[in-house]
Protein backbone atom coordinates (compact mmCIF):
# COMPACT_ATOMS: atom_id res chain seq x y z
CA UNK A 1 105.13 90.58 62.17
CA UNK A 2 105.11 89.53 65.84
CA UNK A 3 101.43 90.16 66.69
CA UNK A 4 102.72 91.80 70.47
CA UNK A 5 104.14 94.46 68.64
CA UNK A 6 100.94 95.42 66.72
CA UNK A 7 99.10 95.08 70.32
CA UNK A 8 100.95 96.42 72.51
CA UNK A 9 99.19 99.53 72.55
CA UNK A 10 97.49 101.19 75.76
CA UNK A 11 94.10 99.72 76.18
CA UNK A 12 91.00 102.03 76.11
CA UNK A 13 88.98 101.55 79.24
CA UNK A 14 86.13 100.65 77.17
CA UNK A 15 87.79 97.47 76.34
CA UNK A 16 87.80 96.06 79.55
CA UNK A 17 85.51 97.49 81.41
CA UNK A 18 84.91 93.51 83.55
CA UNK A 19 88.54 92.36 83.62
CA UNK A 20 90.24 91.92 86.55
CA UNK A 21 93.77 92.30 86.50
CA UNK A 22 96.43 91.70 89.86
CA UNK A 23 99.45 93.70 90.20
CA UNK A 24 101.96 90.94 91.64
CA UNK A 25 104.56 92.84 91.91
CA UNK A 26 104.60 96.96 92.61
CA UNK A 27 107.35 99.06 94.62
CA UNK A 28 104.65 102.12 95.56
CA UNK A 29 105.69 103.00 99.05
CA UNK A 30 108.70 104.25 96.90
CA UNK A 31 109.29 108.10 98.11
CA UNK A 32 108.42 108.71 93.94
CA UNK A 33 104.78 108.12 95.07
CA UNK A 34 104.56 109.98 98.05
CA UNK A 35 102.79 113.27 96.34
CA UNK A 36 99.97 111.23 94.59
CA UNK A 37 99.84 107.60 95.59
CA UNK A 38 96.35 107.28 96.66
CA UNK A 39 95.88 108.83 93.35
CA UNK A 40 97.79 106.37 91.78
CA UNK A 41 95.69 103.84 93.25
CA UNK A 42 92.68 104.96 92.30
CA UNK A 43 93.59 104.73 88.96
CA UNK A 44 94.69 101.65 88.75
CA UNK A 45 90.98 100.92 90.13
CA UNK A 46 89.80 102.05 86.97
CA UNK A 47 92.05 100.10 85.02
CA UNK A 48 90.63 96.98 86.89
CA UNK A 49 93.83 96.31 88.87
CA UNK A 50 91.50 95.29 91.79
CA UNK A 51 95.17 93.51 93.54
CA UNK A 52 98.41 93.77 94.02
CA UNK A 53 101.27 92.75 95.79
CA UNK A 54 103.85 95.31 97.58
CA UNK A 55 107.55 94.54 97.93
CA UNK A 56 110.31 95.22 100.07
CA UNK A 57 113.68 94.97 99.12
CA UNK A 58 115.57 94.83 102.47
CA UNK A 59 114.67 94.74 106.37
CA UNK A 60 114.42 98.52 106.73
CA UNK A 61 111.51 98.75 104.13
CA UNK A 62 109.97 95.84 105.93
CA UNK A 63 107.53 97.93 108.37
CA UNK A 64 106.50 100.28 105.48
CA UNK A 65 105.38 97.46 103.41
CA UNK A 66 103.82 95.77 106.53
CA UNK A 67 102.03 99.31 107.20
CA UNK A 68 101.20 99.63 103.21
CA UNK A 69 99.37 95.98 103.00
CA UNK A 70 97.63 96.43 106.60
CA UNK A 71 96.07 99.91 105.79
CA UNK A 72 94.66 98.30 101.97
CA UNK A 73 93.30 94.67 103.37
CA UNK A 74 90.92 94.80 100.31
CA UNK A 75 93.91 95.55 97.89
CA UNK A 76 96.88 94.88 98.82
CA UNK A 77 99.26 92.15 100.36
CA UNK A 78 103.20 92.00 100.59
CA UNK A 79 106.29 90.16 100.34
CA UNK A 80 109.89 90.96 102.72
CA UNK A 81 113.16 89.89 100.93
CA UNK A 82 116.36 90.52 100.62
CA UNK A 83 117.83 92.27 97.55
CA UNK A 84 120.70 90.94 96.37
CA UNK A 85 122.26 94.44 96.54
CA UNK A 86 121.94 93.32 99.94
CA UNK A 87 123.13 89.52 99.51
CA UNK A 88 125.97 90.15 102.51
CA UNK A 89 123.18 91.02 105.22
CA UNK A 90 121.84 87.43 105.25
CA UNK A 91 122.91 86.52 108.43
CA UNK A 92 121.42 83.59 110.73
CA UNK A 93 120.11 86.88 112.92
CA UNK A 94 118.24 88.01 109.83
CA UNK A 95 116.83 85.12 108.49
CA UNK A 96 115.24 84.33 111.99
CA UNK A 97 113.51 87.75 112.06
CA UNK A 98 112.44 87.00 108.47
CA UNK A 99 110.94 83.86 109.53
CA UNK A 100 108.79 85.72 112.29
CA UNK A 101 108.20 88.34 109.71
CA UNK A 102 106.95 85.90 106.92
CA UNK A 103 104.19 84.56 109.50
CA UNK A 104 102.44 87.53 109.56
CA UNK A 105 98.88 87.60 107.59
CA UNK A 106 99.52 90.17 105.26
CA UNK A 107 102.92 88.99 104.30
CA UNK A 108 102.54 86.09 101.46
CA UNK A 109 105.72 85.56 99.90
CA UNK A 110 110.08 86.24 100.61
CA UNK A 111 111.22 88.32 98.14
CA UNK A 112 112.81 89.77 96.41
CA UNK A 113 115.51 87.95 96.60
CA UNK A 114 117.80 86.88 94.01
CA UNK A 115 121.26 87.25 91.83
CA UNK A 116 122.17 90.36 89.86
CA UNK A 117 125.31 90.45 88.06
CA UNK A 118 124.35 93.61 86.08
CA UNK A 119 124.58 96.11 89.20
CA UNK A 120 124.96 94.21 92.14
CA UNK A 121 127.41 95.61 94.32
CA UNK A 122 128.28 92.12 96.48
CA UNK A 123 130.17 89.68 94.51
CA UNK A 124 128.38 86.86 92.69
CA UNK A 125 129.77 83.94 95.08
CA UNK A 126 128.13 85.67 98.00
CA UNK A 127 125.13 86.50 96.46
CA UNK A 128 124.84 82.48 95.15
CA UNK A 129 124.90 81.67 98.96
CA UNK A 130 122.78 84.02 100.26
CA UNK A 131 120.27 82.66 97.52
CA UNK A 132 120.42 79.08 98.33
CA UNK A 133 119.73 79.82 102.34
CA UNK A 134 116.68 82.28 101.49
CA UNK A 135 115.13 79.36 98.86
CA UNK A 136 115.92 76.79 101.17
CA UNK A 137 114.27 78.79 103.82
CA UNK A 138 110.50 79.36 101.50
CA UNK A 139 110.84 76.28 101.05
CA UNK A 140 111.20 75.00 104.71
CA UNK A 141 108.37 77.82 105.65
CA UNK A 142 106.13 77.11 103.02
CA UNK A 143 106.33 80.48 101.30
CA UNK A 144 106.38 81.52 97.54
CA UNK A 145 109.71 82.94 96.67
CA UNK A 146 109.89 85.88 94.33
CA UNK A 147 113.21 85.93 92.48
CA UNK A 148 115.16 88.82 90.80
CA UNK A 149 117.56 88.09 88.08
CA UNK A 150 119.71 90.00 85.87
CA UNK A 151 122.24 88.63 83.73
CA UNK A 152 122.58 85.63 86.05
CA UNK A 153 119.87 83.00 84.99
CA UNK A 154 122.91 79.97 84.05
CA UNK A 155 123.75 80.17 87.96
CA UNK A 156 119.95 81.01 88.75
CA UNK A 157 119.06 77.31 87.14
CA UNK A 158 121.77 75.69 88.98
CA UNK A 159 120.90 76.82 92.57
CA UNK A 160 117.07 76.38 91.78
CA UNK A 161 117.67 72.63 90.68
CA UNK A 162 119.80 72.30 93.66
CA UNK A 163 117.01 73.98 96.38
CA UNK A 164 114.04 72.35 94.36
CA UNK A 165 114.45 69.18 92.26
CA UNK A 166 110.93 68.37 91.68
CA UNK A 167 107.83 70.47 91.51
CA UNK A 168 106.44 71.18 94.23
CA UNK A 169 103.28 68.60 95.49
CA UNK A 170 99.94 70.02 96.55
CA UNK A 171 100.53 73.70 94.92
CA UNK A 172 101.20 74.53 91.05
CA UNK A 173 103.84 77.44 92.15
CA UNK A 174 107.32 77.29 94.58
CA UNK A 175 107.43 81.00 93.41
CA UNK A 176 107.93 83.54 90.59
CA UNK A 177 110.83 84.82 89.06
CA UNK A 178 110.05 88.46 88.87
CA UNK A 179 110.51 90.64 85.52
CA UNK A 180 111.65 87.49 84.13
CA UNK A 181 113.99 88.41 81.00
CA UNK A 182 115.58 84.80 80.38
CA UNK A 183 115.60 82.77 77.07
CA UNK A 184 112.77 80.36 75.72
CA UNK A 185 114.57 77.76 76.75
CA UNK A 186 115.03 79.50 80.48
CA UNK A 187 111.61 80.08 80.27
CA UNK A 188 110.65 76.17 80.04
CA UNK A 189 113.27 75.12 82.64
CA UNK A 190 111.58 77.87 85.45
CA UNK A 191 108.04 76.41 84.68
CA UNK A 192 108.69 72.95 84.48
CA UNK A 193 110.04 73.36 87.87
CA UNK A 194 106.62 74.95 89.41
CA UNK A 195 107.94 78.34 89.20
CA UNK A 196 105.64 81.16 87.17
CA UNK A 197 107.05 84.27 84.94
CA UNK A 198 106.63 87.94 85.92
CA UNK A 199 106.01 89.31 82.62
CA UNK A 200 106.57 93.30 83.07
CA UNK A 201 106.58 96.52 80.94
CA UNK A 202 109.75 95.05 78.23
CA UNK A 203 107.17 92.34 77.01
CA UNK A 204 105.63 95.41 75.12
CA UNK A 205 109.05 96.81 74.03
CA UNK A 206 109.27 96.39 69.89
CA UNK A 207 112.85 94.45 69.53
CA UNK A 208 112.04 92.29 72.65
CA UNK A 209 110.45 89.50 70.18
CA UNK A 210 112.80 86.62 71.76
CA UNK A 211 110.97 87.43 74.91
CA UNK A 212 107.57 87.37 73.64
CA UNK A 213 108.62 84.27 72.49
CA UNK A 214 109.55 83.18 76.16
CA UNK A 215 106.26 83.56 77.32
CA UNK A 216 104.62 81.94 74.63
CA UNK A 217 106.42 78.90 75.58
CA UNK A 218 105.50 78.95 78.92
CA UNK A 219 102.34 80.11 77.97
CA UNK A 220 99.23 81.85 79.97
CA UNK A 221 99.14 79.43 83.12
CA UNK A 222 102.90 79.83 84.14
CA UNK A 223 102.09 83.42 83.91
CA UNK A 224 101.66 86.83 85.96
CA UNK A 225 101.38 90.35 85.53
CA UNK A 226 104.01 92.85 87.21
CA UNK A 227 104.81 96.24 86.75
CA UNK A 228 107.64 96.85 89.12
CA UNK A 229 106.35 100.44 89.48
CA UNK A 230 107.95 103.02 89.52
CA UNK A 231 110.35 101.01 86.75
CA UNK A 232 110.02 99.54 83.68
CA UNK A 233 107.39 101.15 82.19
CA UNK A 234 105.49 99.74 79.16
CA UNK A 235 106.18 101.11 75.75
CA UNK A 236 103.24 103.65 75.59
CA UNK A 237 105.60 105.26 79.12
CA UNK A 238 108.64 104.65 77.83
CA UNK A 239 111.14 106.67 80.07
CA UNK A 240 108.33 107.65 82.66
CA UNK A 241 106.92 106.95 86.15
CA UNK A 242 105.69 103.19 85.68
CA UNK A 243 102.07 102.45 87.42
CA UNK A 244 99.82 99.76 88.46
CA UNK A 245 97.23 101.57 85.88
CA UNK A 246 99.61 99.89 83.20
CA UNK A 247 99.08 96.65 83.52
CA UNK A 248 96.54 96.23 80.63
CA UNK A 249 99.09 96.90 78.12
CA UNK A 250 101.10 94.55 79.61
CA UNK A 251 98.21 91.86 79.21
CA UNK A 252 97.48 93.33 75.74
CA UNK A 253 101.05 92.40 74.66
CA UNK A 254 100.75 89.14 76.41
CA UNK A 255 96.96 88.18 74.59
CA UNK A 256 98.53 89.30 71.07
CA UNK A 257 101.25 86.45 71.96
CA UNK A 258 99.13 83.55 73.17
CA UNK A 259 96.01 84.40 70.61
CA UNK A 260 93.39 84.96 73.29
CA UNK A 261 90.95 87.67 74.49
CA UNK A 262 92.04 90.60 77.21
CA UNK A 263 89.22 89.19 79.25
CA UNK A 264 90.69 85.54 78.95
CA UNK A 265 94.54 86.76 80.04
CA UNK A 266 93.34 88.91 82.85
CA UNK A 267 91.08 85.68 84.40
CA UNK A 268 93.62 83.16 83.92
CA UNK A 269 96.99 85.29 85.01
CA UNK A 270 94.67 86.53 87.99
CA UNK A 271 93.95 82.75 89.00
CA UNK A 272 97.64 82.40 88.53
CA UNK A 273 98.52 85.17 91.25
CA UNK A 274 96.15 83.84 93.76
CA UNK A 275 97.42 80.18 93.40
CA UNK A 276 100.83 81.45 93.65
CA UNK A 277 100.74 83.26 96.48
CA UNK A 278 97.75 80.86 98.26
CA UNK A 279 95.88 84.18 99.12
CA UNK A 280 92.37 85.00 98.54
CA UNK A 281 92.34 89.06 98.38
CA UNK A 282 88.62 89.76 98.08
């Protein structure tokens, strides 16, 4: 039996009462939060999520998620991308007010950013392009990238050998390809070239045991915890509102996997987070 399945319950509070767990990845100033979202927060306070990282998908959710990371300094940080819903608004005009944008303190990564052949509404071809001047540009700006990808990772691989080689040299991470849902064998090629795995809510789903396989290969130091709130709730949610509360079962999931304490998977995907996105949230 695959040991995530028999873990990948919802952890009692009592069980990790001095773990400290970051969020990488949350969508809160969604309009689904607006009734109860510093409630929401609290709670994932109790849960030990003492960090997380706020995303925009396109330029008109930039000053929400600026406004989001500014009010929280203690919390919360952010990251402005470009969907690839959105792949045919990546004009020379936008990327320059990205650039300014990405200087900003609170703002620690591009993303997301990406290829989606599942739903995407912009054809694939487009969406390669836009990719390969948004990589090339966190790479030129020294920014983490954080990558969406649905049913897309054989042309993923191709434009992230083309944009980045090599690992990158004086910094583990070039970024982190969010909710990642590839193969093993995807999950080796990301990490061997400095990128780390968002491991989300479907690491705890029963039948996903090819992906709990993925991030065994790549293991607890090419990995970080996501939630994607409000989506992709953990197995204990299934079909719900998805929170940052959550992530313990995610880390439960991930422990049972790698054969390691709660405490353990929380300190070292934590580290993780922090390297990634070269911030130092207190």
């Amino acid at each position: 039996m695959i040991r995530a399945q028999e873990d990948s319950r919802e952890v009692p509070e009592t069980e990790h009462p001095s773990a400290k767990f970051f969020d990488t990845h949350t969508h809160l100033t969604d309009p689904r939060f607006d009734a109860d979202r510093e409630a929401v927060l609290e709670r994932a306070a109790a849960a030990g999520v003492s960090r997380l990282v706020e995303i925009a998908d396109a330029p008109e959710d930039w000053p929400r998620v600026l406004a989001f990371a500014r009010a929280r300094p203690q919390v919360a940080r952010c990251a402005l991308g470009l969907h690839p819903y959105y792949a045919d608004a990546c004009t020379d005009g936008l990327l320059a007010l990205l650039e300014r944008q990405a200087r900003l303190p609170e703002v620690v990564a591009v993303g997301e950013i990406g290829l989606d052949y599942a739903r995407g509404p912009v054809a694939p071809q487009v969406q390669i392009t836009a990719l390969q001047r948004l990589l090339a540009s966190c790479r030129d700006w020294g920014k983490p990238a954080v990558i969406h990808c649905r049913e897309a990772y054989a042309d993923l691989r191709s434009v992230v050998q083309e944009v980045f080689p090599s690992p990158p040299e004086g910094r583990r991470f070039w970024g982190v390809v969010h909710c990642f849902s590839g193969s093993p064998d995807d999950a080796e090629f990301f990490t061997r070239r400095g990128f780390a795995l968002g491991a989300d809510g479907p690491v705890t789903y029963p039948k996903n045991a090819d992906l709990r396989e993925a991030f065994r290969r790549a293991g607890p130091t090419a990995t970080v915890l996501e939630t994607d709130s409000p989506y992709l709730p953990p197995q204990s949610r299934r079909g719900q509102r998805n929170d940052p509360s959550l992530i313990p079962e995610i880390a439960q999931a991930l422990a049972g996997v790698w054969e390691i304490g709660l405490k353990e998977t929380a300190r070292v995907t934590t580290a993780n987070a922090l390297e990634l996105f070269e911030t130092r949230i207190p």
